[in-house]
Protein backbone atom coordinates (compact mmCIF):
# COMPACT_ATOMS: atom_id res chain seq x y z
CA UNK A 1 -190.65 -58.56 -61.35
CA UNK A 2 -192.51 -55.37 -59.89
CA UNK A 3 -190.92 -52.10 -59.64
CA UNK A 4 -190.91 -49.82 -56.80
CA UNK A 5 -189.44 -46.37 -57.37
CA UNK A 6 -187.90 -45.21 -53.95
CA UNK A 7 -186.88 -40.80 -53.15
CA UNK A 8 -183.66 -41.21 -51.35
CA UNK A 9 -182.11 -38.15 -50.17
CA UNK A 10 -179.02 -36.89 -51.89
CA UNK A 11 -176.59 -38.42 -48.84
CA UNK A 12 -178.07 -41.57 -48.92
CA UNK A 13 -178.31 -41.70 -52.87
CA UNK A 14 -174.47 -41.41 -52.37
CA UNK A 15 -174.19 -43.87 -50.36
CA UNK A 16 -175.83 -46.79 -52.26
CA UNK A 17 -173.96 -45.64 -55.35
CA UNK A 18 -170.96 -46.01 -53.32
CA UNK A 19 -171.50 -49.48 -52.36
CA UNK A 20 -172.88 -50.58 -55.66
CA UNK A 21 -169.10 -49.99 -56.93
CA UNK A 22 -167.22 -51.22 -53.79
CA UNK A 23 -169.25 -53.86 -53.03
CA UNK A 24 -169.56 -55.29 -56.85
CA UNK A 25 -173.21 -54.44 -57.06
CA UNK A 26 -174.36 -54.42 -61.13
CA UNK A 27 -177.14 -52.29 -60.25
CA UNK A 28 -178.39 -50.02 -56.99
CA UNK A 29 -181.09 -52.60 -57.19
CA UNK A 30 -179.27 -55.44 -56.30
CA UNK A 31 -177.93 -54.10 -53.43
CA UNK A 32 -181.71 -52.76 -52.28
CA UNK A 33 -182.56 -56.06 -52.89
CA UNK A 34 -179.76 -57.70 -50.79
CA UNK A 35 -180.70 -55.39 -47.85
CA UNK A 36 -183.83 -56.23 -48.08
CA UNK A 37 -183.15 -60.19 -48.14
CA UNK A 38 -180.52 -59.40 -44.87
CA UNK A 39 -183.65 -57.86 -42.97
CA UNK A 40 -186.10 -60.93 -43.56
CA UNK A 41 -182.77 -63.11 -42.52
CA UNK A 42 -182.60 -61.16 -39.63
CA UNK A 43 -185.93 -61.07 -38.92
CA UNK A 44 -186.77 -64.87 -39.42
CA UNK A 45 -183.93 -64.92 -36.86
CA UNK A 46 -185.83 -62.84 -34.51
CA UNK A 47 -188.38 -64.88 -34.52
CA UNK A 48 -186.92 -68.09 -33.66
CA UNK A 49 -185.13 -66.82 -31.07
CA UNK A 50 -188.28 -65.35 -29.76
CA UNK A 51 -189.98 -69.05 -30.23
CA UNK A 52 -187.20 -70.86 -28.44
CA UNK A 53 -187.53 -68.80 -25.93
CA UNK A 54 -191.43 -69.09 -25.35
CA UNK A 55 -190.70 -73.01 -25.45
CA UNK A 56 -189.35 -73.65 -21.92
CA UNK A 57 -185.65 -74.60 -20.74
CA UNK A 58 -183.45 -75.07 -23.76
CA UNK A 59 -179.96 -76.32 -24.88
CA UNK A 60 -176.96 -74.12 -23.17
CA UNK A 61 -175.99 -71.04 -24.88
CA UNK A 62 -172.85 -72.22 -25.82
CA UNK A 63 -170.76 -71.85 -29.45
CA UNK A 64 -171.70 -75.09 -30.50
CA UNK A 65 -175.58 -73.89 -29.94
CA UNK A 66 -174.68 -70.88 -32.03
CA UNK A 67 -173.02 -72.55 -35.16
CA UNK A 68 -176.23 -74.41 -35.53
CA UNK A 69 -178.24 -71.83 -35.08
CA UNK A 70 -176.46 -70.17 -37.64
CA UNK A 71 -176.28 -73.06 -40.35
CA UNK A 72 -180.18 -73.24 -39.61
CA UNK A 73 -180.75 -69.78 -40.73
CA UNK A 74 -178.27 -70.19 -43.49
CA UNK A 75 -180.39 -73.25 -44.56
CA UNK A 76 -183.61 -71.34 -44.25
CA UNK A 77 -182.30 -68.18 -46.09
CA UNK A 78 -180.78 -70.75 -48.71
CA UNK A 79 -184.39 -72.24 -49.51
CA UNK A 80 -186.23 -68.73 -49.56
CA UNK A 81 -184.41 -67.44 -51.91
């Protein structure tokens, strides 16, 4: 695994101590690491929604839409990591 030392100011050092002990966190590098893995979700999300949209007329935007939307980026996130 590479390491990447990272200058946090003293409110934000805080912070992700904070969360490392309310959240569970063993280290402030798991929960960097989780962030980081919650951006590329979010981004890979960005992206199909930005596809789908560049494909024509789609499905209606309805819940049912969503909840598969949502297992599919579940599934994705599931096999990248």
């Amino acid at each position: 695994m590479a390491t990447m030392n990272v200058s946090l100011p003293d409110g934000l050092k805080h912070y992700v101590e904070a969360q490392v002990g309310e959240r569970g966190f063993g280290t402030s590098s798991e929960f960097i690491r989780e962030l980081i893995r919650r951006e590329q979700a979010r981004t890979r999300l960005r992206d199909l929604v930005v596809e789908g949209m560049a494909s024509g007329p789609g499905s209606d935007l309805d819940e049912q839409y969503l909840d598969g939307l949502r297992d599919r980026v579940h599934r994705a996130r599931a096999d990248h990591a």
